[in-house]
Protein backbone atom coordinates (compact mmCIF):
# COMPACT_ATOMS: atom_id res chain seq x y z
CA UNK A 1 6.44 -53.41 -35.66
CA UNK A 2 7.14 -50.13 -36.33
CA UNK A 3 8.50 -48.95 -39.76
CA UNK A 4 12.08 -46.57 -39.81
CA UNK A 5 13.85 -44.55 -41.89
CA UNK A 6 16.48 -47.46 -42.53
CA UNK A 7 13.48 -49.83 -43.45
CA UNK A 8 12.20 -47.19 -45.87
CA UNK A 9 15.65 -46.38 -47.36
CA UNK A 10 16.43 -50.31 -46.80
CA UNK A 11 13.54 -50.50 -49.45
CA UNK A 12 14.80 -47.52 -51.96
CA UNK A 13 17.87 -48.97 -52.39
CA UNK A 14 16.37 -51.34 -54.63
CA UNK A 15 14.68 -48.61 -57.00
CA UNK A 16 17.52 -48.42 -60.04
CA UNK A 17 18.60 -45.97 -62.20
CA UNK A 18 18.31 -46.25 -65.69
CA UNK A 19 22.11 -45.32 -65.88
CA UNK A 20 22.76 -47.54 -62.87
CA UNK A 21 23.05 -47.44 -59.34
CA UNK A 22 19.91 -46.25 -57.27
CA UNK A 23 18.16 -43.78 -55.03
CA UNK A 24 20.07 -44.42 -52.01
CA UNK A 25 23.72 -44.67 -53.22
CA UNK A 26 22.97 -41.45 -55.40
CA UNK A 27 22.23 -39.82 -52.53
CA UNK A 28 18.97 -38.66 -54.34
CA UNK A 29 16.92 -39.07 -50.73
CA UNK A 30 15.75 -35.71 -48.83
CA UNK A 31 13.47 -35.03 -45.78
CA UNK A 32 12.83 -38.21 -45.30
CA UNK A 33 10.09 -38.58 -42.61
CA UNK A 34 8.23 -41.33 -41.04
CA UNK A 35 4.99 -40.23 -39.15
CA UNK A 36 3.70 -43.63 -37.39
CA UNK A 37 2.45 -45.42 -40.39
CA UNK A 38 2.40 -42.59 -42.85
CA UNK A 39 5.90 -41.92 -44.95
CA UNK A 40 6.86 -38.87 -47.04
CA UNK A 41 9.98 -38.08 -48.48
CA UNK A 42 11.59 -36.27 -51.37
CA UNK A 43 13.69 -36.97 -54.42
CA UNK A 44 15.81 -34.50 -55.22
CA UNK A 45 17.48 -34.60 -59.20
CA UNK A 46 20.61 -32.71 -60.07
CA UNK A 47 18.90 -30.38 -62.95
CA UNK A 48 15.12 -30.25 -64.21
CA UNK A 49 16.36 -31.82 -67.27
CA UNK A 50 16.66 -35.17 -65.17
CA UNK A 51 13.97 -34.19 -63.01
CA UNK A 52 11.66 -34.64 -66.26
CA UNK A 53 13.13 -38.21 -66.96
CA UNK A 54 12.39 -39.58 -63.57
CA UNK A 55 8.73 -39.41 -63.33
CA UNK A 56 8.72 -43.47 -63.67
CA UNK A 57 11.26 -43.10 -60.81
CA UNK A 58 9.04 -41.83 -58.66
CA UNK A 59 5.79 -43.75 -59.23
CA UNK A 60 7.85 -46.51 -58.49
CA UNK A 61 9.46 -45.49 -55.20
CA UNK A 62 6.02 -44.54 -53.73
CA UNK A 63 4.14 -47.99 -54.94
CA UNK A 64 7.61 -49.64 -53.23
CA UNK A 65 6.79 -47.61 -50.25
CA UNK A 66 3.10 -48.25 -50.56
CA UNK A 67 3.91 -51.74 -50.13
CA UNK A 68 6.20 -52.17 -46.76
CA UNK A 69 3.98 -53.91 -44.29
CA UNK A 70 3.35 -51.04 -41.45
CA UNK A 71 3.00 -48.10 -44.21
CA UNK A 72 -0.28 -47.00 -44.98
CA UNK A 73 0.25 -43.99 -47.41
CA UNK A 74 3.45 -42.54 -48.65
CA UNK A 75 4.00 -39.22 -50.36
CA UNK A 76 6.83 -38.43 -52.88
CA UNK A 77 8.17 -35.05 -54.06
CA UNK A 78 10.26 -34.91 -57.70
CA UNK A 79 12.04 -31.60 -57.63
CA UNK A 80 15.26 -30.80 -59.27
CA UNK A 81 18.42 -29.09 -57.05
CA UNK A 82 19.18 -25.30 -57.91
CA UNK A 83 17.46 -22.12 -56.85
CA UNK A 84 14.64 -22.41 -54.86
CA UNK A 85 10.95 -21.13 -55.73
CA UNK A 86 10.63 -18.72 -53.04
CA UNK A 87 8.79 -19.61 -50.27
CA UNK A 88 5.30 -17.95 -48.36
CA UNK A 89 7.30 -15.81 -45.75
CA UNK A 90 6.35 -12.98 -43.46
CA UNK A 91 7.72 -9.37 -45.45
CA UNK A 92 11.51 -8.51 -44.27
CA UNK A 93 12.66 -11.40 -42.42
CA UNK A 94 13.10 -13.82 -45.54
CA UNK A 95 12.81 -17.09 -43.23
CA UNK A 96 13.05 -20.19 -45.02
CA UNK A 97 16.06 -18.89 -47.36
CA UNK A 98 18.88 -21.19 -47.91
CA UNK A 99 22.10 -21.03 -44.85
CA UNK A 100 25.09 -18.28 -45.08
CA UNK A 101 28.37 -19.48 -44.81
CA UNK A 102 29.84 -19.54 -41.62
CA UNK A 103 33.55 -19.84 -39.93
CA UNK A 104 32.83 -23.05 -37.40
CA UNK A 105 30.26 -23.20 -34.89
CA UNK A 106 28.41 -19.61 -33.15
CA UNK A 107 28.26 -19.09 -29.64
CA UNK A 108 25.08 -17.11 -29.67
CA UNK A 109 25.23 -13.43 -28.78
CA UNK A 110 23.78 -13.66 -24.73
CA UNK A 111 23.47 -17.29 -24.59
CA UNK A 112 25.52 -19.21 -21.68
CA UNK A 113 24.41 -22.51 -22.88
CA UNK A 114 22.59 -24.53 -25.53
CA UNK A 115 20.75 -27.55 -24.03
CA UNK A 116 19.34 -29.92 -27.47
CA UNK A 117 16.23 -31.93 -26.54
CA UNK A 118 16.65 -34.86 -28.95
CA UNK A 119 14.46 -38.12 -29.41
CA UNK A 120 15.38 -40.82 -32.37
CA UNK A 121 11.56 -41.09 -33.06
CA UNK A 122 8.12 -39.27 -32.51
CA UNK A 123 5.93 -40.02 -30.31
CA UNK A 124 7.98 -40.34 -27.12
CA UNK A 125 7.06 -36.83 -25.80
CA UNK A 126 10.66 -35.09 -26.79
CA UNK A 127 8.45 -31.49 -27.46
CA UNK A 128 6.61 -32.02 -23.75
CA UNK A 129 9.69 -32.57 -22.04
CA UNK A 130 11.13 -29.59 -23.83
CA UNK A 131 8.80 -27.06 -22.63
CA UNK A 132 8.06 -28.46 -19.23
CA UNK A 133 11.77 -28.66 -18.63
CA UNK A 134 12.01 -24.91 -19.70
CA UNK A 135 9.51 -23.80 -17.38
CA UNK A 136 10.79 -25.71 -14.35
CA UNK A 137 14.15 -24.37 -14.97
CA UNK A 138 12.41 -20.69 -15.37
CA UNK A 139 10.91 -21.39 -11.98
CA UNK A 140 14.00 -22.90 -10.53
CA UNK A 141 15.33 -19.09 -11.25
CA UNK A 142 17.51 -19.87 -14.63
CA UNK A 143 17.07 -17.42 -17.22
CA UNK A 144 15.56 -19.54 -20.09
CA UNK A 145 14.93 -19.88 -24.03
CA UNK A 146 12.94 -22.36 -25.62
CA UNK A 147 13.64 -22.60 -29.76
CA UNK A 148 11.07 -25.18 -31.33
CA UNK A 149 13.16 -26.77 -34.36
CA UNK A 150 10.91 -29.05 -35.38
CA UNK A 151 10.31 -27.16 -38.03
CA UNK A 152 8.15 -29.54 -40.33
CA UNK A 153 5.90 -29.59 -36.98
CA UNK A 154 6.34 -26.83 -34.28
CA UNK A 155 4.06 -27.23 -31.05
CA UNK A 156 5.59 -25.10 -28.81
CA UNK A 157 3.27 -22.02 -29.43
CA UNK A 158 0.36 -24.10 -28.67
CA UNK A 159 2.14 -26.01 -25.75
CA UNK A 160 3.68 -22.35 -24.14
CA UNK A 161 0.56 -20.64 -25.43
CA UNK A 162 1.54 -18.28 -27.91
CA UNK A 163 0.45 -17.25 -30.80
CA UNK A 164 1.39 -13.46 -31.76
CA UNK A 165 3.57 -13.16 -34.53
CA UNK A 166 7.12 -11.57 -33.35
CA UNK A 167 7.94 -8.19 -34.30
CA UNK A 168 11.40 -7.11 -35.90
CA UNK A 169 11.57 -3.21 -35.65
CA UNK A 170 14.52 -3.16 -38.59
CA UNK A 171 13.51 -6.19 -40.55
CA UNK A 172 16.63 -8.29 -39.41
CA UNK A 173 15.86 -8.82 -35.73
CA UNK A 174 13.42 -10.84 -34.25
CA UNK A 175 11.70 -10.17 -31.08
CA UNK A 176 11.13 -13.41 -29.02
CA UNK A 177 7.64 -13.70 -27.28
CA UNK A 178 7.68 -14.89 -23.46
CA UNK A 179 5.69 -16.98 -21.64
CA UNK A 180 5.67 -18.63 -18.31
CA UNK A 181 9.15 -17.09 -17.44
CA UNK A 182 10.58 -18.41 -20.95
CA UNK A 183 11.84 -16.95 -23.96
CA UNK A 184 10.21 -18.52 -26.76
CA UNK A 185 10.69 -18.78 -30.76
CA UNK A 186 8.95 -20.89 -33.00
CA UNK A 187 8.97 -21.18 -36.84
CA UNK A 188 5.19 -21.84 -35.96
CA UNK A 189 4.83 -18.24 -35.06
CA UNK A 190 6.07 -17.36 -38.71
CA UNK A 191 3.51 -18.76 -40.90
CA UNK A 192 -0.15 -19.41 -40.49
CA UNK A 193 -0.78 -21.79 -38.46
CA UNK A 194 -2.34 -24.58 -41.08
CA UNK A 195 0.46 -24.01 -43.46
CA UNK A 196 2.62 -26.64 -44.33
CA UNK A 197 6.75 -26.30 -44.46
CA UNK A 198 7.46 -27.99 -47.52
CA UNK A 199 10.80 -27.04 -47.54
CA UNK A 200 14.64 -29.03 -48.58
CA UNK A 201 17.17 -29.49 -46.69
CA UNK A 202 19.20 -26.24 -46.80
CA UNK A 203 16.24 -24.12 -46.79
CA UNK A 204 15.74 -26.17 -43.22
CA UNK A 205 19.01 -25.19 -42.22
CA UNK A 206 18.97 -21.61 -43.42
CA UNK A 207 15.97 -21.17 -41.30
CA UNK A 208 17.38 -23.07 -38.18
CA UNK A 209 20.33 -20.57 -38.29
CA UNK A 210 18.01 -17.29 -38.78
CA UNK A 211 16.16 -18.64 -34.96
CA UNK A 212 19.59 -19.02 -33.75
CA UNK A 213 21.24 -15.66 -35.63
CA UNK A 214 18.36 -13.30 -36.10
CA UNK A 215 16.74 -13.42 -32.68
CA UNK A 216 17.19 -11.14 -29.87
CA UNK A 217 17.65 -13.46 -27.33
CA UNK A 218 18.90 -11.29 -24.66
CA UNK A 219 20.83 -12.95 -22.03
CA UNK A 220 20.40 -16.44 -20.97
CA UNK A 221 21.82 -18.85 -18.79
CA UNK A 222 20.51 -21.53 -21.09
CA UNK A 223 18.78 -22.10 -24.55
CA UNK A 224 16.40 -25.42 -24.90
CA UNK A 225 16.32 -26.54 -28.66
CA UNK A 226 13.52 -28.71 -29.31
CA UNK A 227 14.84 -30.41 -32.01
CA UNK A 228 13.00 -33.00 -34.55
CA UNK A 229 12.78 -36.81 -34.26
CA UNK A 230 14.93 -38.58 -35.61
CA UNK A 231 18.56 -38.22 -36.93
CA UNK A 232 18.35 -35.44 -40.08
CA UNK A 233 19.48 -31.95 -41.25
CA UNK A 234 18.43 -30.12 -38.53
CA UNK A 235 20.09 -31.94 -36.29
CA UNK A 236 23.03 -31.82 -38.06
CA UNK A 237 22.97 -28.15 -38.79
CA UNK A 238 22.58 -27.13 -34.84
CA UNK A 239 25.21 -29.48 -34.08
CA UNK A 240 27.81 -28.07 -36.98
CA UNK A 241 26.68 -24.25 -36.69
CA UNK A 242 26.12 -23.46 -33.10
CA UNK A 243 28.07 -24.55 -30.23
CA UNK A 244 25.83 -26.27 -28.29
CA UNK A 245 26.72 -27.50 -24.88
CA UNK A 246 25.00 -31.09 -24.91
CA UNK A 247 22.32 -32.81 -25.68
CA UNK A 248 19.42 -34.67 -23.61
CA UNK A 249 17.92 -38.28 -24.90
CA UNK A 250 14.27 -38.79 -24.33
CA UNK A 251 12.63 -41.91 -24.19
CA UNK A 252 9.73 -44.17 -23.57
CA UNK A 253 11.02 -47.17 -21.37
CA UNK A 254 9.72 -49.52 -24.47
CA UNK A 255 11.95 -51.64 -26.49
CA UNK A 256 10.95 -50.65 -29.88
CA UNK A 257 11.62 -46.51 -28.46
CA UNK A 258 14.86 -47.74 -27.01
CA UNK A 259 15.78 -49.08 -30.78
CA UNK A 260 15.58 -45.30 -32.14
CA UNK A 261 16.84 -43.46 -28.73
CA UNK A 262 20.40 -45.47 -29.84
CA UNK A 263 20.31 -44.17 -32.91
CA UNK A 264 19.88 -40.41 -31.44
CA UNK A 265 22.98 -41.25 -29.12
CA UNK A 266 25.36 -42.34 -32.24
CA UNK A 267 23.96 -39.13 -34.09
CA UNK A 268 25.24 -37.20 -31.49
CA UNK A 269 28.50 -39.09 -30.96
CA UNK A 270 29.23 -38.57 -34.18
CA UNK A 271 28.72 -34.96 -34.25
CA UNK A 272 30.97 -34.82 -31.30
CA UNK A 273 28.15 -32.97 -29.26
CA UNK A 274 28.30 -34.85 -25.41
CA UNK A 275 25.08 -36.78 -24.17
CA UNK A 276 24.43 -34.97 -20.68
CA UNK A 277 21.72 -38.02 -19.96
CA UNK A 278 18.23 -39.43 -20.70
CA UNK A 279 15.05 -38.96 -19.66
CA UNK A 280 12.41 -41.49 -19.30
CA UNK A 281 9.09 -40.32 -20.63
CA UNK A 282 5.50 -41.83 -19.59
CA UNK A 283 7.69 -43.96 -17.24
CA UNK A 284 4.64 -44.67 -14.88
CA UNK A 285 1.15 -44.22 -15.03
CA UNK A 286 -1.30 -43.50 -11.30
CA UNK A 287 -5.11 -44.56 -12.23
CA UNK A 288 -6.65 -41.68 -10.77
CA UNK A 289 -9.75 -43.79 -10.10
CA UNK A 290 -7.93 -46.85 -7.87
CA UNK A 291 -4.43 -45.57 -7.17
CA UNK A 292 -2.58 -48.40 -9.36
CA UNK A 293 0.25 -48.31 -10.68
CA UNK A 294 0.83 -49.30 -13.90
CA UNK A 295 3.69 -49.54 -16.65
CA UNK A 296 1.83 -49.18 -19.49
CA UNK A 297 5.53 -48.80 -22.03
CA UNK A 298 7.44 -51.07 -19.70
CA UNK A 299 9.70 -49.28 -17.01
CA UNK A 300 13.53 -49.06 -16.41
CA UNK A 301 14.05 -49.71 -19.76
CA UNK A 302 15.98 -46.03 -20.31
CA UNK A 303 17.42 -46.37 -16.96
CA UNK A 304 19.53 -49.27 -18.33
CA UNK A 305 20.11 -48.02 -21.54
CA UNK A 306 22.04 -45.09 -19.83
CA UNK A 307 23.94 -47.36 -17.71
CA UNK A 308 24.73 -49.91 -20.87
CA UNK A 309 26.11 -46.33 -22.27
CA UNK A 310 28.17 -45.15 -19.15
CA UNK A 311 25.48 -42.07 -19.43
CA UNK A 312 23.20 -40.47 -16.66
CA UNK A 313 20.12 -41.14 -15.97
CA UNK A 314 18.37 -38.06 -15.39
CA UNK A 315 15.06 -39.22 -14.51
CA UNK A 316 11.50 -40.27 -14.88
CA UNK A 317 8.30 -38.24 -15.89
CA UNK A 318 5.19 -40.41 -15.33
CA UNK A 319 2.49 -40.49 -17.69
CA UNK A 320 -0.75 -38.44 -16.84
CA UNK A 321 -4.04 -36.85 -18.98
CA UNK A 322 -2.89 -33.69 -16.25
CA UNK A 323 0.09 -33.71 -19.23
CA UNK A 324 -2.25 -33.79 -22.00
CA UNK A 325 -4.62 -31.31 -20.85
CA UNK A 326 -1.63 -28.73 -19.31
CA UNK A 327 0.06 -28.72 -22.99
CA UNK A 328 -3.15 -27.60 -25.08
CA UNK A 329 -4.28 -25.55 -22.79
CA UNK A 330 -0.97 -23.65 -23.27
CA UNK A 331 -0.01 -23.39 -19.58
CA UNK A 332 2.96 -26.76 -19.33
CA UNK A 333 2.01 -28.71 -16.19
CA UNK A 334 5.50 -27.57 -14.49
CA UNK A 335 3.90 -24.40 -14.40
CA UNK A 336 1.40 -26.01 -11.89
CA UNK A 337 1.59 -28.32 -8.51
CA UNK A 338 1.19 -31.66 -8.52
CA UNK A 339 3.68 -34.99 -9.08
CA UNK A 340 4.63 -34.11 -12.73
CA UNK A 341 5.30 -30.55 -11.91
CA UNK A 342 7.51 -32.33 -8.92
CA UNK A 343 9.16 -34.93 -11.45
CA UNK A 344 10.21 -32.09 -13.66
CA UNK A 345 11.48 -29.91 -10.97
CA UNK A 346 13.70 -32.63 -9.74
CA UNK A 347 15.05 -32.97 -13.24
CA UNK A 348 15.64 -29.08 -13.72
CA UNK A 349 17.17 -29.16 -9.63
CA UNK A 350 19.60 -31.74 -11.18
CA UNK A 351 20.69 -30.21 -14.59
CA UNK A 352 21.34 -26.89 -12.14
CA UNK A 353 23.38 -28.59 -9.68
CA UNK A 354 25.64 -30.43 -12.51
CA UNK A 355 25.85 -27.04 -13.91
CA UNK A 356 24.32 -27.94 -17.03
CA UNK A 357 21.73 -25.05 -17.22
């Protein structure tokens, strides 16, 4: 069974405080991620002062961790709220810094609409969909962007093949990079390419609302957001700062996906962003040897999730290596022929004809 981020905060809630109360209800909990069987997560104190005090804390919360059946490692970060170290950033452009204030949500400067690509876990082929999707709709004759916010793991650039670092002629602006008939920004593009983010919260959404401010889009009929699993700050910040049009559920047709994809759809209702529909991902697989089919993650099972939620069902993508190979080669298999290009044409013929991109 696969281990969540309720489970794991389930489990913090039981660390106390020396002056009472515990991780959880002192909202002490940040970036919270769980990677398949591997957890990380940080706990942020008010002051360094306190930060000094909870070293105990800490060793604690990660042998707690340690020990939830389906973890394997677990990796905890003590750092104390208040001005941030400054991170590794390219000169001028100062990404990474914390968020500006803002009066309500943007509409971004040449941007008809803002399409979010959401998933409530990893794993379920959210980032494939994303660019394949944006690629199909480039070739279906939409003007298209494609912003990876997955910022704690951007594939896009390898996925759309690119890998130049954008310029900025005044050291505000950011020029996009295009392939395949996209527009395409990454954080990945940013930094070298083995570096990791370790970045908070607001440093996360600071950066999210540079790729959304700072970049010269130019004019789109619609913007793709590929944003993180799960339900967390960036999510929250794209939602709060931008006005995004709707957002798109994917899915693998298994129970235990279906579980998290829920959780995605009461993230969004709650952020009063409308649910456009859901894709089923890896819905069928074609042995290429014999010609059988086979439902290796079930099938139908998003199909009747969107009817359980009065939601379209936007379609299936079937499951094929063609997928795998297309994405690190950098050239998406909508780009090509075949029955996934098809499937994903179909899906970006049906967003156009509802008018949603």
């Amino acid at each position: 069974m696969s281990v969540t981020c309720d489970d794991i905060l389930a489990e913090l809630a039981r660390i106390a405080l020396p002056d009472g109360g515990d991780l959880v209800s002192h909202d002490l909990i940040r970036a919270l991620r769980v990677d398949g069987r591997a957890v990380t997560f940080v706990i942020e104190t008010p002051d360094s002062e306190t930060a000094k005090k909870m070293g105990r804390i800490r060793d604690a919360a990660e042998a707690a961790i340690k020990a939830v059946p389906g973890v394997d490692s677990a990796s905890v970060v003590l750092t104390a709220h208040g001005p941030a170290t400054k991170p590794a950033e390219p000169p001028n452009l100062k990404i990474g810094r914390h968020p500006t204030p803002q009066d309500g949500p943007m509409q971004v400067a040449g941007v008809d609409r803002i399409l979010a690509i959401g998933s409530g876990k990893g794993g379920v082929g959210k980032s494939t969909v994303s660019s394949n999707l944006a690629v199909a709709l480039a070739r279906a004759g939409r003007r298209v962007g494609l912003l990876d916010a997955d910022i704690y793991g951007p594939s896009q650039p390898r996925m759309m093949g690119v890998s130049k670092r954008p310029a900025s002629p005044d050291g505000k602006t950011i020029i996009p990079l295009q392939a395949h008939g996209v527009t395409v920004m990454s954080i990945g593009l940013m930094l070298p390419p083995d570096e990791a983010v370790v970045w908070r919260g607001p440093m996360l959404m600071g950066a999210l609302q540079q790729m959304l401010g700072q970049v010269e889009w130019g004019q789109l009929d619609v913007l793709i957001v590929d944003l993180p699993p799960g339900t967390g700050d960036v999510q929250l910040t794209l939602c709060q700062k931008a006005k995004v049009t709707g957002a798109i559920v994917v899915s693998t047709p298994q129970d235990v996906a279906l579980l998290d994809a829920r959780r995605a759809l009461a993230m969004f209702k709650k952020l009063n962003t409308p649910v456009l529909g859901l894709i089923e991902n890896m819905s069928t697989y074609i042995c290429p040897t014999c010609g059988t089919e086979a439902h290796l993650f079930g099938h139908g099972g998003v199909r009747a999730e969107a009817e359980a939620a009065d939601l379209p069902f936007l379609g299936e993508v079937p499951l094929s290596l063609d997928v795998r190979i297309a994405g690190d080669s950098g050239t998406p298999v909508a780009a090509g022929e075949g029955p996934v290009a098809e499937a994903y044409a179909r899906l970006a013929d049906r967003l156009v004809q509802g008018g949603m991109a």
